[in-house]
C-alpha atoms as a PDB file:
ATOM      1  CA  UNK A   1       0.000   0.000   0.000  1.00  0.00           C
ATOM      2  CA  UNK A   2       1.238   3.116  -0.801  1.00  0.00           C
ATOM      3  CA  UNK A   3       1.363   5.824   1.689  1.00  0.00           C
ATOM      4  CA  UNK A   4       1.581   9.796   1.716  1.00  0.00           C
ATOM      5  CA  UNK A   5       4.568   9.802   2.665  1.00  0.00           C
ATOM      6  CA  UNK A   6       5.692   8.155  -0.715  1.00  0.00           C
ATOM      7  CA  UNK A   7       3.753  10.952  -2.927  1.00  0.00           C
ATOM      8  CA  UNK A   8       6.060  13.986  -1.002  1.00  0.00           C
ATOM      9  CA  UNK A   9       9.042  15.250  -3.500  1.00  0.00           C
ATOM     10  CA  UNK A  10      11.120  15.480  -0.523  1.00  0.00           C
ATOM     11  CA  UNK A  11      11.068  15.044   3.331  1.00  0.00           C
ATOM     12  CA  UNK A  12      10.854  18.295   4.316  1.00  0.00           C
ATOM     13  CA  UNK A  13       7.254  18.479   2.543  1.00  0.00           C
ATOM     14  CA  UNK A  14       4.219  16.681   4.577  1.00  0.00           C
ATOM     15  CA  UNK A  15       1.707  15.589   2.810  1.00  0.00           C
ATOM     16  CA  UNK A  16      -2.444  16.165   3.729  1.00  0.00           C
ATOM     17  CA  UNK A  17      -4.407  14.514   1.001  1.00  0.00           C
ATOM     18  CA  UNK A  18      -3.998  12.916  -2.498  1.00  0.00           C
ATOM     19  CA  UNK A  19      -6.968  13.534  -4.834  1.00  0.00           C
ATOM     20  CA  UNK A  20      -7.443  12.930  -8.474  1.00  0.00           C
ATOM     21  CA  UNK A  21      -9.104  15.998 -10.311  1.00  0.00           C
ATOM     22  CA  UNK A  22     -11.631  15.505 -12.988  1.00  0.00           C
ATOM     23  CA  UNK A  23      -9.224  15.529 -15.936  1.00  0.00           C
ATOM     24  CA  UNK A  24      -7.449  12.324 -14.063  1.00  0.00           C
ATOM     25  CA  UNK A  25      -4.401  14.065 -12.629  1.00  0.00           C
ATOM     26  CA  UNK A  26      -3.512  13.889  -9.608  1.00  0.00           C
ATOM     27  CA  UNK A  27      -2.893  16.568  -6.888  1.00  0.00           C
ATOM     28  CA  UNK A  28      -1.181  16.436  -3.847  1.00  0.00           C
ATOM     29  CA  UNK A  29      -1.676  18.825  -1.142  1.00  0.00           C
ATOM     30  CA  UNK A  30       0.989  19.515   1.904  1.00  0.00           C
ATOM     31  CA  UNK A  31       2.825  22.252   3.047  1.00  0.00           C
ATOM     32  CA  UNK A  32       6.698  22.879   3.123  1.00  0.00           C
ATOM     33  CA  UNK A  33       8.262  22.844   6.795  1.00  0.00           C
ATOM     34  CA  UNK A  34       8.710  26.232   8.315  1.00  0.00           C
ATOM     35  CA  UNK A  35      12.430  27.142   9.191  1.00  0.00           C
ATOM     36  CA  UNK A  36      12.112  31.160   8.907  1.00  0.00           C
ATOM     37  CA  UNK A  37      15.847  31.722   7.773  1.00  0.00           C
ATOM     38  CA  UNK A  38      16.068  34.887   5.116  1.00  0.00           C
ATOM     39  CA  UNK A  39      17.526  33.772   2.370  1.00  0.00           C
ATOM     40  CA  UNK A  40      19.727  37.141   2.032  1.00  0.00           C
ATOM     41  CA  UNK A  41      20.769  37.370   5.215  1.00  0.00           C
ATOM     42  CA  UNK A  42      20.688  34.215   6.896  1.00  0.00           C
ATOM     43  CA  UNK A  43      18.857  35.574   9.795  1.00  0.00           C
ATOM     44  CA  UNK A  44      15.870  33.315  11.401  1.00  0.00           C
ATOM     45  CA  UNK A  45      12.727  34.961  12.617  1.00  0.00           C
ATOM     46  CA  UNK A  46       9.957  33.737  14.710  1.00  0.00           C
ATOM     47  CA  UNK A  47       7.040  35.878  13.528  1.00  0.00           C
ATOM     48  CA  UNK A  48       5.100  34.774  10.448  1.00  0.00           C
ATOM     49  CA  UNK A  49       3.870  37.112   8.034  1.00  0.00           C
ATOM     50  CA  UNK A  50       1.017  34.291   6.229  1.00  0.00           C
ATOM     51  CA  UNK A  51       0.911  31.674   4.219  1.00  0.00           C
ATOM     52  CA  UNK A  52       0.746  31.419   0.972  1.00  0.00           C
ATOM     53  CA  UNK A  53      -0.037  28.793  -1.880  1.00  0.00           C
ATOM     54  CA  UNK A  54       2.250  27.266  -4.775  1.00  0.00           C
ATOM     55  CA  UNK A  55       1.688  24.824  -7.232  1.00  0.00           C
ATOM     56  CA  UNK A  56       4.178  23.037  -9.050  1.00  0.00           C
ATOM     57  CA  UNK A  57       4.545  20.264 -11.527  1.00  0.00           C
ATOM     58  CA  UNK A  58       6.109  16.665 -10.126  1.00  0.00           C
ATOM     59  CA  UNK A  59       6.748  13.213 -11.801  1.00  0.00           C
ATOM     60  CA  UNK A  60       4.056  11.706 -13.399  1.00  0.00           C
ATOM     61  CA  UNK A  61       2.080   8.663 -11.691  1.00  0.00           C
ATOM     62  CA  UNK A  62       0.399   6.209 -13.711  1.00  0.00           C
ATOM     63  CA  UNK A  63       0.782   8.103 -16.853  1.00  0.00           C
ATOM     64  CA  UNK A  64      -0.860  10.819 -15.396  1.00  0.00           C
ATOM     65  CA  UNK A  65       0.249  13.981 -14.047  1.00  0.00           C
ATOM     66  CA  UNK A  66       1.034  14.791 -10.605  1.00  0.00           C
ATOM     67  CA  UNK A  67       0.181  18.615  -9.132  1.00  0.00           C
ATOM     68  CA  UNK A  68       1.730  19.949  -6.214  1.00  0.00           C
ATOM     69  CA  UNK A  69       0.038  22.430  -3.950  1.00  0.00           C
ATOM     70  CA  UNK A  70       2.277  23.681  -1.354  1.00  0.00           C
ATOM     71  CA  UNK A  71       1.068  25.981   1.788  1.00  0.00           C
ATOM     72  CA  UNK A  72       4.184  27.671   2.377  1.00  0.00           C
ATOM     73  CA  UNK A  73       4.883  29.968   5.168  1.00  0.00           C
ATOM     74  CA  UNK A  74       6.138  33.621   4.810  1.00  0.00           C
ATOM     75  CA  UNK A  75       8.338  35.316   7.449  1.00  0.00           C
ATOM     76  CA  UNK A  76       8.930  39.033   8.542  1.00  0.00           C
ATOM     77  CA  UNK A  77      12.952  39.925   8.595  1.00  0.00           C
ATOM     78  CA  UNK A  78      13.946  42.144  11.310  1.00  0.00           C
ATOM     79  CA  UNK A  79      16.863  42.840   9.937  1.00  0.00           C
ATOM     80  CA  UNK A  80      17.545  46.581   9.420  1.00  0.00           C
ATOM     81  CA  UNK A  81      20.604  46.037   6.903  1.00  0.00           C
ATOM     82  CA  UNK A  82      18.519  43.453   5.232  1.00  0.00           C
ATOM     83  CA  UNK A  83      16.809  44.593   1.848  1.00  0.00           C
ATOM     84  CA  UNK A  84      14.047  41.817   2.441  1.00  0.00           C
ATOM     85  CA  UNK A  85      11.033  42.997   4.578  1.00  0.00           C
ATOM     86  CA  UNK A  86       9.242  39.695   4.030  1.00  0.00           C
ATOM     87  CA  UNK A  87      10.353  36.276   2.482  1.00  0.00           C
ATOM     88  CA  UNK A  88       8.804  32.678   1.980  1.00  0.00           C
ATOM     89  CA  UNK A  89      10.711  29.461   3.145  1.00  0.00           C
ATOM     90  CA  UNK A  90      12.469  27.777   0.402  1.00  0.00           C
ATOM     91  CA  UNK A  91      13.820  24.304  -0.812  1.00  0.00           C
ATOM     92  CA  UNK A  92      16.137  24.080  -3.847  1.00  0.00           C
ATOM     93  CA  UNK A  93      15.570  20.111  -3.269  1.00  0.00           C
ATOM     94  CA  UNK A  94      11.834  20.725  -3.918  1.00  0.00           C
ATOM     95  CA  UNK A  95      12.220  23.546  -6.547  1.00  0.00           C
ATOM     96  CA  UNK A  96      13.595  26.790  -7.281  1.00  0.00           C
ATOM     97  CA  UNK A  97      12.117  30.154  -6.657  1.00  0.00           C
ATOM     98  CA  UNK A  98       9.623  31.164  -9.755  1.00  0.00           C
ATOM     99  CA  UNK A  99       9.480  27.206 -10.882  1.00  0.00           C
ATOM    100  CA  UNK A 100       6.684  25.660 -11.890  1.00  0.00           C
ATOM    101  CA  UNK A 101       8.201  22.338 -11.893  1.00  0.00           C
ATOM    102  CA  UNK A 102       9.960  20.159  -9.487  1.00  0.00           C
ATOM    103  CA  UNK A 103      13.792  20.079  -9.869  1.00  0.00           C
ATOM    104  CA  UNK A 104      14.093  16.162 -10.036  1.00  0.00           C
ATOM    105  CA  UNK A 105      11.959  16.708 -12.914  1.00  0.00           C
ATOM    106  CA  UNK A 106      13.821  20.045 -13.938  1.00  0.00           C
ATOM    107  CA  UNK A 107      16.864  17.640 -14.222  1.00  0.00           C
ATOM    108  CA  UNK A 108      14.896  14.876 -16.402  1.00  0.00           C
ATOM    109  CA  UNK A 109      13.943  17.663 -18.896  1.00  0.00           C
ATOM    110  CA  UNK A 110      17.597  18.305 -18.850  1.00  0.00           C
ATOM    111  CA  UNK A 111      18.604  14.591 -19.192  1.00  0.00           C
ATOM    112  CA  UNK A 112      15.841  13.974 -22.420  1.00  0.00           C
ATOM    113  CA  UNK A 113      17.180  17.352 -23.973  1.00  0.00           C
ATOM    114  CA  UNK A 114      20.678  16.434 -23.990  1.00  0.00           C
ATOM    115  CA  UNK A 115      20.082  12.575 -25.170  1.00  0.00           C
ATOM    116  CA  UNK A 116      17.320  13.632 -27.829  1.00  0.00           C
ATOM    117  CA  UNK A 117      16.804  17.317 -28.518  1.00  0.00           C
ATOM    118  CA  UNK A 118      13.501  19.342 -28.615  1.00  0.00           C
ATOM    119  CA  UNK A 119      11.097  17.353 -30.550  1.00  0.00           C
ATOM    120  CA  UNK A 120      11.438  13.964 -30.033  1.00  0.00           C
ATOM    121  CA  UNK A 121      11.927  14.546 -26.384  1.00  0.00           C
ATOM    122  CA  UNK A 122       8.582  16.331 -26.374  1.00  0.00           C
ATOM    123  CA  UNK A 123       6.994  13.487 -28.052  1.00  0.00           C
ATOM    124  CA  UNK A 124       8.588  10.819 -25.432  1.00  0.00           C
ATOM    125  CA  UNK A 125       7.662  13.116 -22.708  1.00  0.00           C
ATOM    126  CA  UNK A 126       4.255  13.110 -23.347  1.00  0.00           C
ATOM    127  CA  UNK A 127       3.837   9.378 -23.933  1.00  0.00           C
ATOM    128  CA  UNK A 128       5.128   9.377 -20.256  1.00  0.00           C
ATOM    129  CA  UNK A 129       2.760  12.053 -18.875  1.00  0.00           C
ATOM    130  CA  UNK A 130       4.337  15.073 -18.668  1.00  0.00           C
ATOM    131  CA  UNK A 131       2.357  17.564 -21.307  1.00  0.00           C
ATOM    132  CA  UNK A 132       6.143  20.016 -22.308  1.00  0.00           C
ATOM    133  CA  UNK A 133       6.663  21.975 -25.250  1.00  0.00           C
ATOM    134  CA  UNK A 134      10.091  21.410 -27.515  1.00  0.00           C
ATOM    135  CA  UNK A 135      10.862  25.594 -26.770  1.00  0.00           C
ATOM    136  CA  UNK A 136      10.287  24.651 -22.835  1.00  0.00           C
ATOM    137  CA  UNK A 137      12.721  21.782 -23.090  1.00  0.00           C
ATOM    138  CA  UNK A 138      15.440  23.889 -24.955  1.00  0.00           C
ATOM    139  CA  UNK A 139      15.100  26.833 -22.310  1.00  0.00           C
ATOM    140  CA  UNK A 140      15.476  24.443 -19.642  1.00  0.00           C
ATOM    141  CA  UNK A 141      18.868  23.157 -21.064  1.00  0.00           C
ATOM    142  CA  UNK A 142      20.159  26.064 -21.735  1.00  0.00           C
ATOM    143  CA  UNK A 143      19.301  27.782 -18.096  1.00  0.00           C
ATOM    144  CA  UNK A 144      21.363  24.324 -16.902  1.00  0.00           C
ATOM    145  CA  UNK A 145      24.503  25.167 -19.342  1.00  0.00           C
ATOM    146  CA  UNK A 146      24.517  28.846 -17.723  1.00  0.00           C
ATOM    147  CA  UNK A 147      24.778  27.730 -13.824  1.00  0.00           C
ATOM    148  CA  UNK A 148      28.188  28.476 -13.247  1.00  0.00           C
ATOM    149  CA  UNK A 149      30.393  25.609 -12.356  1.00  0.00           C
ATOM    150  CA  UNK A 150      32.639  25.844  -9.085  1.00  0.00           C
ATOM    151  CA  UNK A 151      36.297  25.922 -10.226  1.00  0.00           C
ATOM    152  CA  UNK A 152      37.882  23.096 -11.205  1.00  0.00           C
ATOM    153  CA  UNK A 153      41.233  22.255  -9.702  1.00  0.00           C
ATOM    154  CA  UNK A 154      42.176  18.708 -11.946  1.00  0.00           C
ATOM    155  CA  UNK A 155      41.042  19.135 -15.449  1.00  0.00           C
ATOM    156  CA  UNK A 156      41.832  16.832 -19.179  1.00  0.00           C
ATOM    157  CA  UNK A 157      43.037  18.584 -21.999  1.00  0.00           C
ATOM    158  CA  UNK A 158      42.660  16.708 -25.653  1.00  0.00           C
ATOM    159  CA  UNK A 159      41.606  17.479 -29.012  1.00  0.00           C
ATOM    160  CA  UNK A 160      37.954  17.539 -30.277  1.00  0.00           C
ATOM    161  CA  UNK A 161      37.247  17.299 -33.789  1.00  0.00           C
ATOM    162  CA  UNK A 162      34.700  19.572 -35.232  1.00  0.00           C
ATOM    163  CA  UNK A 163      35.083  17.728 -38.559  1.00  0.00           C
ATOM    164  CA  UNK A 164      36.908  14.741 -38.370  1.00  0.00           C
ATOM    165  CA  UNK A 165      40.636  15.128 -40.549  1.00  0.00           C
ATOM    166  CA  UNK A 166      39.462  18.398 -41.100  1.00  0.00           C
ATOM    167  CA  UNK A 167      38.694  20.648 -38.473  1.00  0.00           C
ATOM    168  CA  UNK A 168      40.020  20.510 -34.665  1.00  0.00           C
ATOM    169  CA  UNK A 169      39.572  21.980 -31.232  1.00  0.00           C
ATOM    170  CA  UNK A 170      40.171  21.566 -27.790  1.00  0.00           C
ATOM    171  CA  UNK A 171      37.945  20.087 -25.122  1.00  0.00           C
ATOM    172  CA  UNK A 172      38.761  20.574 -21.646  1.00  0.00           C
ATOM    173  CA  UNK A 173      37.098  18.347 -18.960  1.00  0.00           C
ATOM    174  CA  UNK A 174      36.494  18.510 -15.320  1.00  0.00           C
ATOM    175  CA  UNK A 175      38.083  15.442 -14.083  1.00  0.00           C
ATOM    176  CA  UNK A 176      36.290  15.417 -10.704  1.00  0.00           C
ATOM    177  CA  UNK A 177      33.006  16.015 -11.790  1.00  0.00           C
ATOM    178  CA  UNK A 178      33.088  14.508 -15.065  1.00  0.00           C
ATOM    179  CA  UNK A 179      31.474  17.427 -16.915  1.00  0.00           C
ATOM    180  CA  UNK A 180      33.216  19.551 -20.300  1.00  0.00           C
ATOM    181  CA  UNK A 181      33.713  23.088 -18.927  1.00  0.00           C
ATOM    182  CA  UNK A 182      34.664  24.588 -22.094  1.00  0.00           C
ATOM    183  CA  UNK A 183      35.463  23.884 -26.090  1.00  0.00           C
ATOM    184  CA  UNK A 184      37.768  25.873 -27.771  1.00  0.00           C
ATOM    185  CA  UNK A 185      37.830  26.658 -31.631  1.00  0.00           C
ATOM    186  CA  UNK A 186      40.927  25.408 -32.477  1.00  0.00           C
ATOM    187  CA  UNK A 187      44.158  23.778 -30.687  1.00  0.00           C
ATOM    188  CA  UNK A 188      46.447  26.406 -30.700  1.00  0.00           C
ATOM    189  CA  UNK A 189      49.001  27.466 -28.125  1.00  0.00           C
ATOM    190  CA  UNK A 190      47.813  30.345 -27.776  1.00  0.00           C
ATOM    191  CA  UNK A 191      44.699  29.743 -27.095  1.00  0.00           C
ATOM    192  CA  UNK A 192      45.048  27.286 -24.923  1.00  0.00           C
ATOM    193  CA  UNK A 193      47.623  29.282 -22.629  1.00  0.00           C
ATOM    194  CA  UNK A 194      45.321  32.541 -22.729  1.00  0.00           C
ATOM    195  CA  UNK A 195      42.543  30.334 -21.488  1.00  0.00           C
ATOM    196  CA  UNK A 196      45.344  28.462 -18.659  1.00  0.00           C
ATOM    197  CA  UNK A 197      46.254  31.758 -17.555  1.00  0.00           C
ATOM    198  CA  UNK A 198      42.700  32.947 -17.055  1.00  0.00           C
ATOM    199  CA  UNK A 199      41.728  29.965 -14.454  1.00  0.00           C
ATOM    200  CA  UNK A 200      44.844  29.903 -12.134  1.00  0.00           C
ATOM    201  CA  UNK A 201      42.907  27.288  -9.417  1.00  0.00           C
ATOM    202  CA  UNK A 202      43.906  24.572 -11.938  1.00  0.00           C
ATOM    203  CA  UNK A 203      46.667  22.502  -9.706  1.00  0.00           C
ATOM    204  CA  UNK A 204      46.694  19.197 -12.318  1.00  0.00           C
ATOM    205  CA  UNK A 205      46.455  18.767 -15.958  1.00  0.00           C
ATOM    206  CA  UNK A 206      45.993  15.496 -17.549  1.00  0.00           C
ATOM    207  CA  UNK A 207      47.003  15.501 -21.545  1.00  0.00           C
ATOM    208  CA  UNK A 208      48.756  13.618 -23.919  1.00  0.00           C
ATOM    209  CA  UNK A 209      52.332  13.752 -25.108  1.00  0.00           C
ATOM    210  CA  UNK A 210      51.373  16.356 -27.716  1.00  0.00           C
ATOM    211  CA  UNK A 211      54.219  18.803 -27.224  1.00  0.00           C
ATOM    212  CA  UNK A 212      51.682  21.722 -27.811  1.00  0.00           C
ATOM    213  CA  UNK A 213      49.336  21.446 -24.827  1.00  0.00           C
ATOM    214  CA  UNK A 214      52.562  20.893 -23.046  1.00  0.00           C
ATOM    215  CA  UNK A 215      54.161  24.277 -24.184  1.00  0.00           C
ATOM    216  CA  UNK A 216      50.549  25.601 -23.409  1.00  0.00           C
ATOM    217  CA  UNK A 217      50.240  24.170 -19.510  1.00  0.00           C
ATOM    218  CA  UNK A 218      54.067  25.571 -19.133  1.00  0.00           C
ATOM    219  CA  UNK A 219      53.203  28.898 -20.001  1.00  0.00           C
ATOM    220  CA  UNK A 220      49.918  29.149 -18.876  1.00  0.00           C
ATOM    221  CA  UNK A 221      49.815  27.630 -16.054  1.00  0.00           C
ATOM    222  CA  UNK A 222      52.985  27.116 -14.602  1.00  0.00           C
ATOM    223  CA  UNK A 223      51.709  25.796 -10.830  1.00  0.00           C
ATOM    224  CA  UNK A 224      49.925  22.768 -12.409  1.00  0.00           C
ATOM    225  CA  UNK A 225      51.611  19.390 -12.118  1.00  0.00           C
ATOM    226  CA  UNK A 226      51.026  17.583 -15.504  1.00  0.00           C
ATOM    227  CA  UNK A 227      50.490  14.171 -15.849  1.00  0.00           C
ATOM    228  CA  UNK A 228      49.209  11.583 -18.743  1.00  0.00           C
ATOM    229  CA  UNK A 229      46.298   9.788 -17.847  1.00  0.00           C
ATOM    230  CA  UNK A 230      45.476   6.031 -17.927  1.00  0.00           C
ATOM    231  CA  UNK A 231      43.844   6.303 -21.898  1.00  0.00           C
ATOM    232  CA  UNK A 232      46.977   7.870 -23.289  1.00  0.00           C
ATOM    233  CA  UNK A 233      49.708   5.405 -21.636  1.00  0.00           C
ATOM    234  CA  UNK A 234      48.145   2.393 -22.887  1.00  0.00           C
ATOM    235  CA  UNK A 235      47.691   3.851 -26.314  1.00  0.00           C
ATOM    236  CA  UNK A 236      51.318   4.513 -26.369  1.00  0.00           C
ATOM    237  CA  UNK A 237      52.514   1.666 -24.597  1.00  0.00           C
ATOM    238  CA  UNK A 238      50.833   0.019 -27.451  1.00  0.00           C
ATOM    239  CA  UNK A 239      52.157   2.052 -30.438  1.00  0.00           C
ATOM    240  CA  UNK A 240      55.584   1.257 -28.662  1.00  0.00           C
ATOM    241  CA  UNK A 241      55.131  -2.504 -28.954  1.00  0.00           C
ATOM    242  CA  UNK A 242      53.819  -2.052 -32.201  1.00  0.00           C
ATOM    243  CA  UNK A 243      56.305  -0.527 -34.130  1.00  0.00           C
ATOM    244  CA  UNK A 244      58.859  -2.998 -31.809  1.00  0.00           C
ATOM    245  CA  UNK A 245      56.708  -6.103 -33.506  1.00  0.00           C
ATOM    246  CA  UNK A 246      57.059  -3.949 -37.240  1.00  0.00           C
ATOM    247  CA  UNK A 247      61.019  -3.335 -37.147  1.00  0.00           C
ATOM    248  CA  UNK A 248      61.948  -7.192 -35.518  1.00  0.00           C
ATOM    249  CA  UNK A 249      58.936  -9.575 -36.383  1.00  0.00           C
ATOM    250  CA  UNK A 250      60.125 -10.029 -40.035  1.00  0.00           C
ATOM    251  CA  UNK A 251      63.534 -10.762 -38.781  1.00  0.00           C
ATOM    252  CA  UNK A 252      62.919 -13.227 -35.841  1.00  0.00           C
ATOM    253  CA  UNK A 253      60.475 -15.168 -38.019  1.00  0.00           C
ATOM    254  CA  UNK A 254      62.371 -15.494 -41.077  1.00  0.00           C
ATOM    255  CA  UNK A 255      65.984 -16.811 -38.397  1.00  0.00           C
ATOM    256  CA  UNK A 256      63.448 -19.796 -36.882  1.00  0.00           C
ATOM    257  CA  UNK A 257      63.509 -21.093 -40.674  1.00  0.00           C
ATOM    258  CA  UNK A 258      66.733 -22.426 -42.720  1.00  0.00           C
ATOM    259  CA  UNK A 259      67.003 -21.178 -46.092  1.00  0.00           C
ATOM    260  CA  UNK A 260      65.890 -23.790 -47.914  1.00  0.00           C
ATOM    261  CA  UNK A 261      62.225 -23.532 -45.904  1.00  0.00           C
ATOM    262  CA  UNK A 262      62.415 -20.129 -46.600  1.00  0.00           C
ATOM    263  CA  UNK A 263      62.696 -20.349 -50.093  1.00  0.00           C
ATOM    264  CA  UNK A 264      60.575 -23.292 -50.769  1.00  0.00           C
ATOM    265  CA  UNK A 265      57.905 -21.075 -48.645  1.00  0.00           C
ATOM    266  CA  UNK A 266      58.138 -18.182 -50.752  1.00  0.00           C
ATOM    267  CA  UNK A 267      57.421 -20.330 -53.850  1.00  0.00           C
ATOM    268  CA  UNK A 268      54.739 -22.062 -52.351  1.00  0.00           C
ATOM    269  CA  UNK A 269      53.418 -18.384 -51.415  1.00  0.00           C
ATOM    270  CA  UNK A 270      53.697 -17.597 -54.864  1.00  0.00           C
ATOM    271  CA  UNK A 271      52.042 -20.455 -56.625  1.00  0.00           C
ATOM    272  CA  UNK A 272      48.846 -19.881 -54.321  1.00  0.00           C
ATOM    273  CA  UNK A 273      48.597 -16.456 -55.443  1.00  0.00           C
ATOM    274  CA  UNK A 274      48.733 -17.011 -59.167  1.00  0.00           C
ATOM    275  CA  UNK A 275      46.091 -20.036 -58.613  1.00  0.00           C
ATOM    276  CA  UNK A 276      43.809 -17.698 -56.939  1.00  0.00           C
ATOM    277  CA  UNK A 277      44.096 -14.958 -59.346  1.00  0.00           C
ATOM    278  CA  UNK A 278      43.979 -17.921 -62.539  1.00  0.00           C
ATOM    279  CA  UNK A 279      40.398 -18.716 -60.518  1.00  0.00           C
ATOM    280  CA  UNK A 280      39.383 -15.234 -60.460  1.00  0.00           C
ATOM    281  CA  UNK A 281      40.158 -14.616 -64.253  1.00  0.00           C
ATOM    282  CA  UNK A 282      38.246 -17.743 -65.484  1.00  0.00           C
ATOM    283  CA  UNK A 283      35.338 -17.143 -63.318  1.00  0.00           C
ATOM    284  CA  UNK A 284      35.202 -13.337 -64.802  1.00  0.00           C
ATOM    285  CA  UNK A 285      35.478 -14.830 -68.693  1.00  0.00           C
ATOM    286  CA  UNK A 286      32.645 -17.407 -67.673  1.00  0.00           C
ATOM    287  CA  UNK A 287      30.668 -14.387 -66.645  1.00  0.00           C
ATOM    288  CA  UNK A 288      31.468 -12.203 -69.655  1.00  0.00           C
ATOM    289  CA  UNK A 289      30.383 -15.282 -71.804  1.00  0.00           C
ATOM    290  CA  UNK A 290      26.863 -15.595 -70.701  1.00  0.00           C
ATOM    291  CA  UNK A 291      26.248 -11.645 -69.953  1.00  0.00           C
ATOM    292  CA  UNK A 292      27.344 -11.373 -74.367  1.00  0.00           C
ATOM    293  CA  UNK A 293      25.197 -14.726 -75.076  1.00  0.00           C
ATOM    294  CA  UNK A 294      22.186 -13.331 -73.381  1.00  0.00           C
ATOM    295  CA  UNK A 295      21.545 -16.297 -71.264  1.00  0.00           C
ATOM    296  CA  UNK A 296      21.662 -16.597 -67.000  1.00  0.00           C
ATOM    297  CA  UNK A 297      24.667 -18.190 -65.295  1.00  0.00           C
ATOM    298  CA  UNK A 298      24.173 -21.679 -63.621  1.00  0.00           C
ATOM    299  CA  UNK A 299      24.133 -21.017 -60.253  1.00  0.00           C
ATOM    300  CA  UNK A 300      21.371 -18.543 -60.876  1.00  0.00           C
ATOM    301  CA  UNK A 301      19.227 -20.793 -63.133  1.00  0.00           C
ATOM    302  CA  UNK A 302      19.840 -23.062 -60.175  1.00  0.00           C
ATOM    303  CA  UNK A 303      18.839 -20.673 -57.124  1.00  0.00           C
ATOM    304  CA  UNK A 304      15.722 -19.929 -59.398  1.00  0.00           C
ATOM    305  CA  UNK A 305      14.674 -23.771 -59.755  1.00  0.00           C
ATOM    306  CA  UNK A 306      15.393 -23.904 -56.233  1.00  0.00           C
ATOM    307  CA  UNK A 307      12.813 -21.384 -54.998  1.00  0.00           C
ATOM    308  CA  UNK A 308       9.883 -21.957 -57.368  1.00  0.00           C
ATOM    309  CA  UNK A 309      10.335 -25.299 -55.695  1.00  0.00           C
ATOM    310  CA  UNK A 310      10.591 -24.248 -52.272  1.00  0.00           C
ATOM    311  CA  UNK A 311       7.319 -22.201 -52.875  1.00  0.00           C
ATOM    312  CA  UNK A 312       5.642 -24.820 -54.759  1.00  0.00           C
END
């Protein structure tokens, strides 16, 4: 059985009654718990100003919609250097100020616009129950791409390729959170160091052994320890054994055989070769012979026997 407690967005909201309104969605009504703390200048008060109501958009249930309605209380600040005369509790976990939407399903907005775009995330959207425009969608993504990050102190430096062979330009990666902070157009040195010298809280960079974001990191940021991360040393650890196996593979193989094998290998090589390619050429002037003579090869006078057989 399924409780109110389970229909709340977070703790801190109590929940009174669960309905379902005439058009089948469902509305939950509670009220946010009071902790009268101004949110611009931290200071709590004890004497309430009113209530007042909010309604905001949650996860669907059922493939239905789910309504919020929120009593929340407003305070009186006391404050004289305060600018606030009045405020209303708040609860980023439960939504932002002005929302009309949860944030968990703030984030999932963000989520389907990222993995499918405008429209198709609208249409998937609303086959789950949650009735969002394309232009909604793309506002919420980009009001998530302009929260600014906190600064990043161990970031990745690589190339990104615009157009692959073509076109390259830098993507730098925040390697504790696992998020891109920034692209640049190209991979110049330059570049790179301008943008190094501009964000002097980076302590580690992780590259490759391209020598240019090394002259970049050196000049631009010359506190960072640089390092090569776990991607780049097996790739070269693996172009090393490579080019090892190229330049002494031929060599070693070629010393476990006398020269006698060696040679009677080479013509044995050789005599395969010219049977395959004898093969090839007699099968093409087969081909050429019933193309000019008008009439079908064998083997598809045979696969055509076959099937009116199989059908028959």
């Amino acid at each position: 059985m399924v409780s109110k407690k389970h229909w709340a967005p977070t703790a801190s909201v109590e929940v009174g009654e669960v309905r379902q309104s005439e058009t089948g969605a469902w509305v939950v009504s509670g009220r946010l718990v009071p902790n009268g703390i101004c949110p611009e200048c931290g200071t709590p008060s004890r004497q309430r100003h009113g209530w007042r109501r909010r309604r905001i958009e949650d996860f669907p249930a059922e493939g239905q919609g789910v309504w919020i309605e929120l009593r929340v209380c407003r305070w009186r600040c006391f404050n004289s250097d305060c600018r606030r005369r009045t405020f209303s509790d708040r609860e980023a976990a439960v939504a932002t100020p002005y929302a009309r939407r949860t944030s968990r399903q703030a984030q999932l907005l963000s989520h389907m616009a990222h993995a499918a775009g405008g429209s198709p995330a609208e249409r998937l959207l609303r086959r789950l129950g949650i009735r969002v425009s394309d232009d909604t969608i793309l506002r919420q993504l980009l009001r998530a791409a302009q929260v600014c990050p906190p600064c990043a102190r161990i970031i990745g430096i690589d190339d990104w390729s615009w157009r692959k062979s073509q076109t390259y330009g830098t993507i730098i990666v925040d390697l504790e959170r696992r998020d891109v902070i920034y692209v640049l157009e190209d991979r110049d040195v330059v570049t790179c160091t301008d943008w190094l010298r501009h964000h002097p809280e980076v302590e580690v960079i992780s590259r490759d052994r391209c020598g240019l974001y090394a002259q970049a990191a050196r000049h631009g940021a010359p506190q960072a320890e640089q390092v090569a991360d776990r991607f780049h040393i097996v790739q070269n650890r693996s172009m090393a054994i490579e080019e090892q196996m190229n330049l002494h593979g031929r060599a070693t193989g070629r010393a476990l055989l006398s020269d006698a094998d060696n040679i009677s290998t080479a013509q044995n090589l050789l005599k395969s070769r010219l049977a395959h390619r004898k093969s090839r050429e007699e099968i093409f002037r087969t081909i050429s012979a019933f193309r000019v003579s008008g009439a079908p090869a064998p083997w598809f006078r045979h696969e055509v026997t076959s099937g009116m057989s199989s059908c028959n």
